[in-house]
N, C-alpha and C. Protein backbone atom coordinates (compact mmCIF):
# COMPACT_ATOMS: atom_id res chain seq x y z
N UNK A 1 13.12 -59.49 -2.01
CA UNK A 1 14.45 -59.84 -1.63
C UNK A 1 14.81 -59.21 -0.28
N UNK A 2 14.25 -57.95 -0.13
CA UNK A 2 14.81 -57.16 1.11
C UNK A 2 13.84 -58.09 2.42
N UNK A 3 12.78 -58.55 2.05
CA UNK A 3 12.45 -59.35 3.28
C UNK A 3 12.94 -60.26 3.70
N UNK A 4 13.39 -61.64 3.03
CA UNK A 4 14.08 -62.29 2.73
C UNK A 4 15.53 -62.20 3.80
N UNK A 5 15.99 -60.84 3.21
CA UNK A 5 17.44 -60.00 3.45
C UNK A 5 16.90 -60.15 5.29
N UNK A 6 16.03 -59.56 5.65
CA UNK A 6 15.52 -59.10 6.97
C UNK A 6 15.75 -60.05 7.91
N UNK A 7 14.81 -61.40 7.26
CA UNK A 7 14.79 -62.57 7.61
C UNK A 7 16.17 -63.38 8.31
N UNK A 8 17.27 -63.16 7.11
CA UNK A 8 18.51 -64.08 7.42
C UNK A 8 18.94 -63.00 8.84
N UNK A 9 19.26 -61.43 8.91
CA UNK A 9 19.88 -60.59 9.82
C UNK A 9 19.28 -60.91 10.91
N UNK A 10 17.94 -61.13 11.07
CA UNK A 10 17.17 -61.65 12.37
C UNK A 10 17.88 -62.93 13.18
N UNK A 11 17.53 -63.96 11.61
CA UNK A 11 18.84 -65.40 12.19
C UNK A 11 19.62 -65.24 12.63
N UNK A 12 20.50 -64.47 12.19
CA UNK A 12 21.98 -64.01 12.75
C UNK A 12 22.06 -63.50 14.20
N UNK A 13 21.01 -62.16 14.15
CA UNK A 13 20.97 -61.82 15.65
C UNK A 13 20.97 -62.89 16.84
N UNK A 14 19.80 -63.55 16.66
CA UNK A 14 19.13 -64.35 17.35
C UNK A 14 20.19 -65.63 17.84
N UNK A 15 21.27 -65.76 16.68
CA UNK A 15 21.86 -66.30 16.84
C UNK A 15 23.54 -66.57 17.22
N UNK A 16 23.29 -65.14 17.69
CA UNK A 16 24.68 -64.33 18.49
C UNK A 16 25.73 -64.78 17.12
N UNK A 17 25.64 -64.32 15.71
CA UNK A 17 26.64 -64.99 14.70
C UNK A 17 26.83 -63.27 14.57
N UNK A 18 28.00 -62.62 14.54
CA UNK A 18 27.93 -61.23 14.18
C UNK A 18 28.26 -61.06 12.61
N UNK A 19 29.17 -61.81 12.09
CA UNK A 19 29.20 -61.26 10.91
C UNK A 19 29.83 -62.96 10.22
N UNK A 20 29.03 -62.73 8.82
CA UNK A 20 28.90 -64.28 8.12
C UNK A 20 29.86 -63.53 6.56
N UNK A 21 30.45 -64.88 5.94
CA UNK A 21 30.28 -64.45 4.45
C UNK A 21 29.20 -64.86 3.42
N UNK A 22 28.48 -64.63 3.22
CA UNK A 22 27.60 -64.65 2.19
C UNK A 22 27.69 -64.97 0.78
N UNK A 23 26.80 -66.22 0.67
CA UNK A 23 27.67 -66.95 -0.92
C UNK A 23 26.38 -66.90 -1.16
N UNK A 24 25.48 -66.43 -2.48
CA UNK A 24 24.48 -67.16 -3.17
C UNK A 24 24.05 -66.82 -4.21
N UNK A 25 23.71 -68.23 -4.83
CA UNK A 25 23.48 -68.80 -5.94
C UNK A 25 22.14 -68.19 -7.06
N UNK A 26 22.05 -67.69 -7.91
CA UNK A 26 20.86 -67.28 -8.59
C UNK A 26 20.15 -66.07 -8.08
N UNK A 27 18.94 -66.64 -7.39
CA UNK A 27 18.07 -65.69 -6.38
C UNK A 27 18.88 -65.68 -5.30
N UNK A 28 18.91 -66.19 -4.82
CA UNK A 28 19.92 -66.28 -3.56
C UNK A 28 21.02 -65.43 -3.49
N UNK A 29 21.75 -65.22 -4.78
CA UNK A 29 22.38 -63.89 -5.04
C UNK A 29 21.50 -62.59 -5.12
N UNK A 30 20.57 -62.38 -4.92
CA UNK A 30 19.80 -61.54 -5.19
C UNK A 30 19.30 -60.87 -4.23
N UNK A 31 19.40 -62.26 -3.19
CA UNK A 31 18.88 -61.55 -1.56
C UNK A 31 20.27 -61.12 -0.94
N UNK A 32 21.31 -61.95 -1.42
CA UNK A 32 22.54 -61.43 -1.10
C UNK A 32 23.18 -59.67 -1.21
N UNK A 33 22.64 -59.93 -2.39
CA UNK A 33 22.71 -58.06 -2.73
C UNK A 33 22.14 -57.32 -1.69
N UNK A 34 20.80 -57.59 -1.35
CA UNK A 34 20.05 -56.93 -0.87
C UNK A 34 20.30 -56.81 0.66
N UNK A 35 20.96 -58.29 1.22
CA UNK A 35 21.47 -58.19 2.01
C UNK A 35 23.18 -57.18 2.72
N UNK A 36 23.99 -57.42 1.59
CA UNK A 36 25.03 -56.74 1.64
C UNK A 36 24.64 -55.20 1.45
N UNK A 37 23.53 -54.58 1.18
CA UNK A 37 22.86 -53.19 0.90
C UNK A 37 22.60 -53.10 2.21
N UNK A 38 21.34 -53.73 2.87
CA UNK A 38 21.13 -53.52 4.39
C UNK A 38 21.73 -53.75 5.24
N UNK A 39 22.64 -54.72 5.35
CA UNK A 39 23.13 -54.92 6.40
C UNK A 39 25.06 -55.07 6.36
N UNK A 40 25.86 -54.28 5.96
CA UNK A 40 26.75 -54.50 5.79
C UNK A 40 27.52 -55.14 6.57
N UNK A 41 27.20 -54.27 7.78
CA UNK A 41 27.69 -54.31 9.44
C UNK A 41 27.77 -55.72 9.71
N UNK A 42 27.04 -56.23 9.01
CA UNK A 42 27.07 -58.25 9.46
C UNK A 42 27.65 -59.31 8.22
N UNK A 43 27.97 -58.65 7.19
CA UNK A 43 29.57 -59.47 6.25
C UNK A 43 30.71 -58.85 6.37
N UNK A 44 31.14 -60.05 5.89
CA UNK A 44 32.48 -59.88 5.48
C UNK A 44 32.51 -59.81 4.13
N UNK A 45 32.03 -60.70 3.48
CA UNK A 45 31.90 -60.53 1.92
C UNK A 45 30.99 -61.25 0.91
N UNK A 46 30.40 -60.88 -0.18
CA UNK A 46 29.45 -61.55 -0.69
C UNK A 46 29.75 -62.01 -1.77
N UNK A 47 29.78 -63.60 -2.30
CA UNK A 47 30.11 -64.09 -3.41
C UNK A 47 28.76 -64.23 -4.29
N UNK A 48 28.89 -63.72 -5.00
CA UNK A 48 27.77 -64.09 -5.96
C UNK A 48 27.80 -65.25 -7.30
N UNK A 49 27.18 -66.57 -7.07
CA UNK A 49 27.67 -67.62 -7.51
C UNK A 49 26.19 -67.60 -8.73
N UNK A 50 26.22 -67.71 -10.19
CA UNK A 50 25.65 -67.33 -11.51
C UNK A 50 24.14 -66.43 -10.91
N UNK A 51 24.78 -65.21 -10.54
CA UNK A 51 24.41 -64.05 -10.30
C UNK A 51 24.81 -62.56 -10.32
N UNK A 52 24.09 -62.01 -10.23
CA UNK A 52 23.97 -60.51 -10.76
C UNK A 52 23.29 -59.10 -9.60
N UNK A 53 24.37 -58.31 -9.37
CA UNK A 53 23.50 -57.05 -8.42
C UNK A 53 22.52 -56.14 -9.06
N UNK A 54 22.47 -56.35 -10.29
CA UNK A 54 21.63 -54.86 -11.19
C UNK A 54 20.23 -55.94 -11.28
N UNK A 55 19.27 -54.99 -11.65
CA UNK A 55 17.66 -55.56 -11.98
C UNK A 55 17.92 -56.25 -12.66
N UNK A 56 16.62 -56.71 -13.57
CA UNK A 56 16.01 -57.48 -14.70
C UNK A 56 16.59 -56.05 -15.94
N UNK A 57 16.76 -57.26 -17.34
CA UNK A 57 16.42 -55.71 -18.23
C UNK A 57 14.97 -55.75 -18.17
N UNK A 58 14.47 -54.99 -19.07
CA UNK A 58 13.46 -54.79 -20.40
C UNK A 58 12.85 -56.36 -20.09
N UNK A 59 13.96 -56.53 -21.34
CA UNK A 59 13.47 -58.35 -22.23
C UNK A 59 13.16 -58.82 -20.63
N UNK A 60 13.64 -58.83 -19.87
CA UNK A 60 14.11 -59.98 -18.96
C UNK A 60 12.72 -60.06 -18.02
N UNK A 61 12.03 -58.90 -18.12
CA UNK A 61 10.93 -58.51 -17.02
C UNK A 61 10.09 -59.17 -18.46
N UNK A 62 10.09 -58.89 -19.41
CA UNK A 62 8.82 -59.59 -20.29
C UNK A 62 8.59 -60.77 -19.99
N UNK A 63 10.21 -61.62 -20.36
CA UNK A 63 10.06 -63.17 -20.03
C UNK A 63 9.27 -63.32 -19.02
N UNK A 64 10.02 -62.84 -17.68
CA UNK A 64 9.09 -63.01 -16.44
C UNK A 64 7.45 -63.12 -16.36
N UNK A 65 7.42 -61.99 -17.03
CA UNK A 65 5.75 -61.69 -16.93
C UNK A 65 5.17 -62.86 -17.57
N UNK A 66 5.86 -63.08 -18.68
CA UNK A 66 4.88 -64.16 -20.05
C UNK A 66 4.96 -65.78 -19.14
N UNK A 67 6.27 -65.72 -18.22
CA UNK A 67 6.40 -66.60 -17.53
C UNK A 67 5.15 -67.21 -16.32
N UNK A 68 4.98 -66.43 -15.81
CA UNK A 68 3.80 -66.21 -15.01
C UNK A 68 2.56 -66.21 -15.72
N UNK A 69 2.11 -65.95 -16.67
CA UNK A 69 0.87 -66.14 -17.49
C UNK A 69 0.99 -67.54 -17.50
N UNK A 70 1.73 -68.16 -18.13
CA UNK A 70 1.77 -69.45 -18.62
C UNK A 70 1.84 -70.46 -17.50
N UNK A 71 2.53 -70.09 -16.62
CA UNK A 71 2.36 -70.80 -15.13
C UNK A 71 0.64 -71.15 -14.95
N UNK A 72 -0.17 -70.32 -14.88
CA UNK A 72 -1.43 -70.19 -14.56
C UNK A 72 -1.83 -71.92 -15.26
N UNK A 73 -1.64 -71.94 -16.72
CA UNK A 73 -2.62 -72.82 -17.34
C UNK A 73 -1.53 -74.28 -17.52
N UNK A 74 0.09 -73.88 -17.67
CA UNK A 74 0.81 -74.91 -17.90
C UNK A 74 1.97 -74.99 -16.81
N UNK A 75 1.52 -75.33 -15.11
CA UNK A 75 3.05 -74.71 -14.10
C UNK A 75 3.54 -76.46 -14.39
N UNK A 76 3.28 -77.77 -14.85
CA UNK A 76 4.54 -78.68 -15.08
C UNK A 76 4.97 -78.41 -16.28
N UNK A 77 4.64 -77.87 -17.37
CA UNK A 77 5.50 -77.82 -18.71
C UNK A 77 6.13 -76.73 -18.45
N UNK A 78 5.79 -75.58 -17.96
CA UNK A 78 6.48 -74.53 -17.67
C UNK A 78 7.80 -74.70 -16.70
N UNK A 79 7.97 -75.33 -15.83
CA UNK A 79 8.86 -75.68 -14.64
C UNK A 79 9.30 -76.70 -15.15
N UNK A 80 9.07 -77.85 -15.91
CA UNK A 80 10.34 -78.53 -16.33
C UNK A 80 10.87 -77.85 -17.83
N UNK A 81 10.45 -77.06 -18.89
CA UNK A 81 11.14 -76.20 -19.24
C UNK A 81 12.56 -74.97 -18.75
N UNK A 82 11.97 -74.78 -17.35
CA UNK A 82 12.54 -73.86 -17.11
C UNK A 82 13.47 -74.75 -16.43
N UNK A 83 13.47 -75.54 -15.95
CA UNK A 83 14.99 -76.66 -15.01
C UNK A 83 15.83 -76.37 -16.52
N UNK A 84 14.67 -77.13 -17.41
CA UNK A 84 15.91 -77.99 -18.88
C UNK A 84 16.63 -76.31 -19.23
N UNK A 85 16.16 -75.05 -19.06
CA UNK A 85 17.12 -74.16 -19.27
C UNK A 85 18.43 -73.74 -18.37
N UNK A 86 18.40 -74.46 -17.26
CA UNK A 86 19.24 -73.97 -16.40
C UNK A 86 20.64 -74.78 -16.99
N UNK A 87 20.64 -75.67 -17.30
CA UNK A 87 21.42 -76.43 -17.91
C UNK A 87 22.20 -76.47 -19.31
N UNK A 88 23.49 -77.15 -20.03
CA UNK A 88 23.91 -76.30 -21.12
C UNK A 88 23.23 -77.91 -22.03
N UNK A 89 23.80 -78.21 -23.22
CA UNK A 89 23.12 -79.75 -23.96
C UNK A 89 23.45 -80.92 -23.25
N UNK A 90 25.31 -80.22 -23.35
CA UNK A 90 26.08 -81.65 -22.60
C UNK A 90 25.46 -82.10 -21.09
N UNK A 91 25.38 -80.91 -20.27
CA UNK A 91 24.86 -81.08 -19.18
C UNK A 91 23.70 -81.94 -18.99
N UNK A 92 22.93 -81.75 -19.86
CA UNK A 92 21.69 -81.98 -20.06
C UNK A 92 21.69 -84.03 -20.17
N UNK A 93 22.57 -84.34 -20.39
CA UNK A 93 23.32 -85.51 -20.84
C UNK A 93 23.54 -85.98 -19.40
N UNK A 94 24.68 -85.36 -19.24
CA UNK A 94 25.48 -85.69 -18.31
C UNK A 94 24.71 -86.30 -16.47
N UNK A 95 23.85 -85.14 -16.29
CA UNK A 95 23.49 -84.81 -14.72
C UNK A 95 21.77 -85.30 -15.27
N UNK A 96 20.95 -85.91 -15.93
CA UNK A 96 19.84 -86.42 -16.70
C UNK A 96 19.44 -86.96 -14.68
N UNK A 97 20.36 -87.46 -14.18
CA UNK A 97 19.37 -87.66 -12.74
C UNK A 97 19.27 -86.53 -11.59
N UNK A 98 20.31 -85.93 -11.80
CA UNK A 98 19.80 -84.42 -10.93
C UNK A 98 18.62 -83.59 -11.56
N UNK A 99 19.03 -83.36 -13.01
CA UNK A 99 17.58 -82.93 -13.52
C UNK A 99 16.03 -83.27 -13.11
N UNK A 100 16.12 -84.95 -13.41
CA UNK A 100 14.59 -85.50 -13.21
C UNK A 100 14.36 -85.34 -11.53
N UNK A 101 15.82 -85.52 -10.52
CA UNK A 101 15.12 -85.29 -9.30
C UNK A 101 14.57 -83.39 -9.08
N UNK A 102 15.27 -82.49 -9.67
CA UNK A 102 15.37 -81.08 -9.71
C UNK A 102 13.45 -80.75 -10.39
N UNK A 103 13.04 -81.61 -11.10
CA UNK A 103 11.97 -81.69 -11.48
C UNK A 103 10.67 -82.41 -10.90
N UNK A 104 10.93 -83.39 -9.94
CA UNK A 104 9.81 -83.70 -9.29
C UNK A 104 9.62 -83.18 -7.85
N UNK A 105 10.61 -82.55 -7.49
CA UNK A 105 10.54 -81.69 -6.52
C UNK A 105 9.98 -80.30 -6.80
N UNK A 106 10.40 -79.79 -8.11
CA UNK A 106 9.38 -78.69 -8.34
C UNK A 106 8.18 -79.30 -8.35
N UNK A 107 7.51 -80.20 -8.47
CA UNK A 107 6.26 -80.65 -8.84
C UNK A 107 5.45 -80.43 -7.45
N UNK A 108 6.33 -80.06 -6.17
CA UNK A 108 5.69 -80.00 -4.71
C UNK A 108 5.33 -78.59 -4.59
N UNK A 109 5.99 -77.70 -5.33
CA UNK A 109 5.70 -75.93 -5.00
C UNK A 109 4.64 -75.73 -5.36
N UNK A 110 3.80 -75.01 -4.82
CA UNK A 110 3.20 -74.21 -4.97
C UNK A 110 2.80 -73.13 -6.45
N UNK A 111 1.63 -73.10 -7.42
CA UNK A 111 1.73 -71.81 -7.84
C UNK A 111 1.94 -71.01 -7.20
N UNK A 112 1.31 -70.52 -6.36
CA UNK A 112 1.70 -68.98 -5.66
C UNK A 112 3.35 -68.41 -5.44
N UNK A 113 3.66 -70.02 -4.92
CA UNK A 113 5.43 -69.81 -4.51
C UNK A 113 5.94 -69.25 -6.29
N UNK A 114 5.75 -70.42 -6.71
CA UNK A 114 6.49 -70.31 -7.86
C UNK A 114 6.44 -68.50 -8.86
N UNK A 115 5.13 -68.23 -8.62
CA UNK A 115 4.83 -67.15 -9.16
C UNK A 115 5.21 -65.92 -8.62
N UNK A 116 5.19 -66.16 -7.26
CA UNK A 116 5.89 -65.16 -6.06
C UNK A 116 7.24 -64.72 -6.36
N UNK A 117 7.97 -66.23 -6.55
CA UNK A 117 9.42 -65.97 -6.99
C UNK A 117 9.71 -65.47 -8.21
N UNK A 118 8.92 -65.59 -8.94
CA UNK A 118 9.50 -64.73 -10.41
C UNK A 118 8.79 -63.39 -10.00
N UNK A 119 7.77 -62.82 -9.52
CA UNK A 119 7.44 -61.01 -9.12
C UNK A 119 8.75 -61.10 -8.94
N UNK A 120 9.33 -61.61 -7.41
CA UNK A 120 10.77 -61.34 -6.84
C UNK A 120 11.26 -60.94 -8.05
N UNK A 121 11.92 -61.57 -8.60
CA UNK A 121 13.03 -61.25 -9.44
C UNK A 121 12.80 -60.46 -10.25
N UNK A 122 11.83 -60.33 -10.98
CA UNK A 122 11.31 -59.09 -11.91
C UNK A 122 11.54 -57.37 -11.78
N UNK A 123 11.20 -57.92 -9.68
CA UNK A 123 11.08 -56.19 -9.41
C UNK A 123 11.77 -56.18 -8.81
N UNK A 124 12.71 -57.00 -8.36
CA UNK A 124 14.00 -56.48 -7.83
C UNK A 124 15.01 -54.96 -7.96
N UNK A 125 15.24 -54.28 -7.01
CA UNK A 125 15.78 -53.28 -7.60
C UNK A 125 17.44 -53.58 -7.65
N UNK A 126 17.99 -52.43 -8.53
CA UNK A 126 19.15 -52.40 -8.61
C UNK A 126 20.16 -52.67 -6.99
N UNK A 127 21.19 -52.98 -6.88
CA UNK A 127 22.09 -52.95 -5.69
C UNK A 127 23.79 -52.41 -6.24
N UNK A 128 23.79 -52.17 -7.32
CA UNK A 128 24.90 -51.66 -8.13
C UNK A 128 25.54 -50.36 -7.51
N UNK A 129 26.92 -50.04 -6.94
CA UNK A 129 27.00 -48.89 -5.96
C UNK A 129 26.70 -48.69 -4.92
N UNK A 130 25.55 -49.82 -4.38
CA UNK A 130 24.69 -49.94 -2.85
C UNK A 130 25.46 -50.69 -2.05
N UNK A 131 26.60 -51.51 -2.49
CA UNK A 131 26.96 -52.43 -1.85
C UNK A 131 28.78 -51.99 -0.68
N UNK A 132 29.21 -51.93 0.08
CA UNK A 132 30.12 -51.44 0.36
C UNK A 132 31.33 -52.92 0.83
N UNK A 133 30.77 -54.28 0.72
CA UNK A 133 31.75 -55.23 1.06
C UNK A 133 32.18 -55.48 0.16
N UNK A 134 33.27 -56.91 0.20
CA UNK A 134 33.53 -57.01 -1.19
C UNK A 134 33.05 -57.98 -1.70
N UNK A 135 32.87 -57.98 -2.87
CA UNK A 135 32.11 -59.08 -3.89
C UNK A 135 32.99 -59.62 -4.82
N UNK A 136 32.45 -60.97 -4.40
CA UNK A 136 33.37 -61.57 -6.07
C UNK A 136 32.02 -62.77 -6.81
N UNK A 137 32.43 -62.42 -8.43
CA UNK A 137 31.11 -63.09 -9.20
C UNK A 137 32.22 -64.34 -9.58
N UNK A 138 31.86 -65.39 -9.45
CA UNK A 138 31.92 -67.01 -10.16
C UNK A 138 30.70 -66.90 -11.05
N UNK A 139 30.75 -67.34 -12.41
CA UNK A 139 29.87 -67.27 -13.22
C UNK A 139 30.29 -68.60 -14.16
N UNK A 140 29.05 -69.28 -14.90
CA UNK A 140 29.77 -69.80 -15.77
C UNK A 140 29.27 -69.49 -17.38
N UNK A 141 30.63 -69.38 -18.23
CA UNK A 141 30.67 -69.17 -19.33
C UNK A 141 29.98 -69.73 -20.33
N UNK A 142 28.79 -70.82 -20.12
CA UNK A 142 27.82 -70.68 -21.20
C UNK A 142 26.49 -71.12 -20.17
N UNK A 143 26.39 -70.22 -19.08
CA UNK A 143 25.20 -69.85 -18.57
C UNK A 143 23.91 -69.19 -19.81
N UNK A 144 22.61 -69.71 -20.02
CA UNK A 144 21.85 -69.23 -20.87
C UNK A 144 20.83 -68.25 -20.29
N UNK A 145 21.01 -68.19 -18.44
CA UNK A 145 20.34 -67.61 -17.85
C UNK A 145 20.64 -65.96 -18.07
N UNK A 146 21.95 -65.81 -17.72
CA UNK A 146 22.60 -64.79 -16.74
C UNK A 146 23.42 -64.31 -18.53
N UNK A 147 23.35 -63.71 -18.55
CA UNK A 147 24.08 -63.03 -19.77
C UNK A 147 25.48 -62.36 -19.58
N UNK A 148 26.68 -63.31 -20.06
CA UNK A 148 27.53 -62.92 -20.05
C UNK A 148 28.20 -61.21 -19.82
N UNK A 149 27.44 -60.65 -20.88
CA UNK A 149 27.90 -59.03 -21.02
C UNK A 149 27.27 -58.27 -20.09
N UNK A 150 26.33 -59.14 -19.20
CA UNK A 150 26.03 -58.36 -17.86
C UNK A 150 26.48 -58.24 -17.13
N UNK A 151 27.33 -59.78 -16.84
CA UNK A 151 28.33 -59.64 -15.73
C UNK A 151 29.59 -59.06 -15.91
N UNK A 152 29.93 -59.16 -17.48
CA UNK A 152 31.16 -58.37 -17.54
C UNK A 152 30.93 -56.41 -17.48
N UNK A 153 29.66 -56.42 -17.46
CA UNK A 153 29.73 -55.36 -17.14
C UNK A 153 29.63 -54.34 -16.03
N UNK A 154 29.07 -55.42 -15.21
CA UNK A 154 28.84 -54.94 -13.61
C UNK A 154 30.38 -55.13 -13.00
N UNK A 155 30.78 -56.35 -13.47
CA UNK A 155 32.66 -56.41 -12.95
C UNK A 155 33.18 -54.92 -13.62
N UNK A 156 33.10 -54.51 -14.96
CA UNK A 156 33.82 -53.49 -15.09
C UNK A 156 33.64 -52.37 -14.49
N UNK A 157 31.88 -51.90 -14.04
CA UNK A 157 31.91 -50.82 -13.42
C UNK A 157 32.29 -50.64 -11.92
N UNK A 158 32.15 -52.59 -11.06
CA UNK A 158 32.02 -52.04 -9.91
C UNK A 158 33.62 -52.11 -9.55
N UNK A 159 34.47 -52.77 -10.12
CA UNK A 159 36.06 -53.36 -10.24
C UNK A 159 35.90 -54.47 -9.27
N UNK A 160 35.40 -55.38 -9.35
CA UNK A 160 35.24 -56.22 -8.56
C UNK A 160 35.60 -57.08 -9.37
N UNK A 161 35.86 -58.43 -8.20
CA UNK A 161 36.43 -59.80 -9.20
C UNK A 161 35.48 -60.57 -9.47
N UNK A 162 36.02 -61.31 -10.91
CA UNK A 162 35.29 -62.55 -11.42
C UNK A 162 36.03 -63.73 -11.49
N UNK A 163 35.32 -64.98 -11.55
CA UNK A 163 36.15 -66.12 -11.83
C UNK A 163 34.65 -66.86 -12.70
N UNK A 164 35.26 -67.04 -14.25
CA UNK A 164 34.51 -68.25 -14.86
C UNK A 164 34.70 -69.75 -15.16
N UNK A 165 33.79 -70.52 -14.79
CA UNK A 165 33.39 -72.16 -15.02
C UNK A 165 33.26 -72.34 -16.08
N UNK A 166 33.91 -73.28 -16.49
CA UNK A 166 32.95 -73.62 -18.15
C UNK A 166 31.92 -74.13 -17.87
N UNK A 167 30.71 -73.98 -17.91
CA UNK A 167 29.77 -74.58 -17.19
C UNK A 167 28.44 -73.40 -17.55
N UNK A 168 27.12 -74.13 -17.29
CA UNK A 168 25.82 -73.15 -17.37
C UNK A 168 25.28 -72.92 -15.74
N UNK A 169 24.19 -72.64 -15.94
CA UNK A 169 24.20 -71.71 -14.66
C UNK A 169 23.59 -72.60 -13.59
N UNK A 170 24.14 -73.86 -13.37
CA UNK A 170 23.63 -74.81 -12.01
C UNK A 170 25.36 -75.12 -11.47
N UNK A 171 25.89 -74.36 -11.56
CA UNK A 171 27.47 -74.41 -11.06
C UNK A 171 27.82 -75.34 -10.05
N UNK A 172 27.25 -75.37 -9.00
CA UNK A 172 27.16 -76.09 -7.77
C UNK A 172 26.82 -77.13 -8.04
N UNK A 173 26.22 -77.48 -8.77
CA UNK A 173 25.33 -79.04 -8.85
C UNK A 173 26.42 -80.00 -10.49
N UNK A 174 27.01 -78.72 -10.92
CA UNK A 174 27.67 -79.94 -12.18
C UNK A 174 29.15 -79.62 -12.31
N UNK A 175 29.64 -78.44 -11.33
CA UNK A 175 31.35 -78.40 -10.97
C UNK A 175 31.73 -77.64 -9.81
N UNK A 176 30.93 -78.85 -8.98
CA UNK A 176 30.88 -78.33 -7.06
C UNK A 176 32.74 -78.11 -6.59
N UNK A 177 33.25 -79.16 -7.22
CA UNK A 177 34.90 -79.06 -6.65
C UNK A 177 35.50 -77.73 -7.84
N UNK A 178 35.37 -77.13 -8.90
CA UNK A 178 35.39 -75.74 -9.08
C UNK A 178 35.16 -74.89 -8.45
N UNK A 179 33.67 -74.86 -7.63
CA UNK A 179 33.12 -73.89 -7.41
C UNK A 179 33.71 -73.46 -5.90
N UNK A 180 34.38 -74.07 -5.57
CA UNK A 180 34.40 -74.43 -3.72
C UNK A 180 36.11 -73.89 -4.11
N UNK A 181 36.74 -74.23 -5.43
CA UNK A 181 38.29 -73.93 -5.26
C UNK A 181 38.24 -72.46 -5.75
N UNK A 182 37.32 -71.87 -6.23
CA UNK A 182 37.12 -70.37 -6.77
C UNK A 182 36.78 -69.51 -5.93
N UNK A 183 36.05 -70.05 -4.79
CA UNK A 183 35.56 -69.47 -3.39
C UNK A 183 36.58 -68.67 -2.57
N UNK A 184 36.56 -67.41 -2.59
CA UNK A 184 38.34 -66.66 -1.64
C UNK A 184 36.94 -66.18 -0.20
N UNK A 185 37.34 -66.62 0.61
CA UNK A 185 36.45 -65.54 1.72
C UNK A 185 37.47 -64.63 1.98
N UNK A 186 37.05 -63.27 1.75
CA UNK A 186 37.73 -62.46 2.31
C UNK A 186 37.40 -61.78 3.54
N UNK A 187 37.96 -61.72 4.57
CA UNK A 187 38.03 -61.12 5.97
C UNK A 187 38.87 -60.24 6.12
């Protein structure tokens, strides 16, 4: 994530932008953290949209790992499993053509990528206390990814704001006009 993090501050330089707000989604929240850790000096503020500043637990690094085994021998059953979890039943109903396109586009990655990105997230370190802008979490309330009592618990320790979607954790893609009216940039 911190390379990643490196990566966007370079863009920025390079691109005479001094200071951005920072919105992202999943992993993307993740580099966000990491970003708002290194580089403060260049936000204003970081929204974290069905994401989280603290690691993986325990469980969460197992999944990962068992995730990556199974990649090896099964990466299309494994990757359209893992889309059909991002999603809640109804959803599953509902957005049936974002899904199948969300799925043949994974079909272009890479093992390595794919496997790369779950290390990422596994060993991600904490950013909890690291962060000095302000953050606000949009989450949605029957996300199967992101565990509710995580985020309520990182909101309680860091006092930072939340706003929840009814919605699972592809927010952007199944209640974009929510997600955009929950959005405060703060400057």
């Amino acid at each position: 994530m911190s390379d990643l993090a490196s990566e966007i501050s370079e863009f920025l330089i390079n691109n005479a932008i001094d200071k951005v707000h920072f919105i992202g989604h999943s992993m993307g929240g993740y580099v966000g953290a990491a970003f708002a850790k290194a580089y403060p000096q260049q936000l204003f503020s970081l929204t974290l949209l069905n994401s989280i500043m603290g690691p993986d637990s325990t469980a969460r690094k197992v999944m990962r790992d068992r995730a990556i085994q199974l990649i090896d021998r099964f990466q299309n059953a494994y990757v359209s499993m893992a889309i059909n979890n991002l999603f809640t039943p109804l959803e599953h109903e509902v957005y049936k053509d974002i899904i199948e396109s969300m799925r043949m586009v994974s079909r272009e990655m890479t093992l390595e990528t794919v496997m790369a990105a779950l290390r990422a997230m596994r060993d991600r370190p904490s950013q909890l206390g690291h962060v000095s802008v302000p953050v606000h979490y949009i989450y949605g309330n029957r996300d199967t990814v992101i565990d509710r009592s995580v985020i309520d618990a990182e909101l309680n320790k860091l006092g930072f704001k939340g706003s929840s979607i009814d919605g699972g954790h592809m927010l952007l893609l199944t209640h974009p006009d929510e997600v955009i009216s929950k959005i405060h940039l703060i400057d």
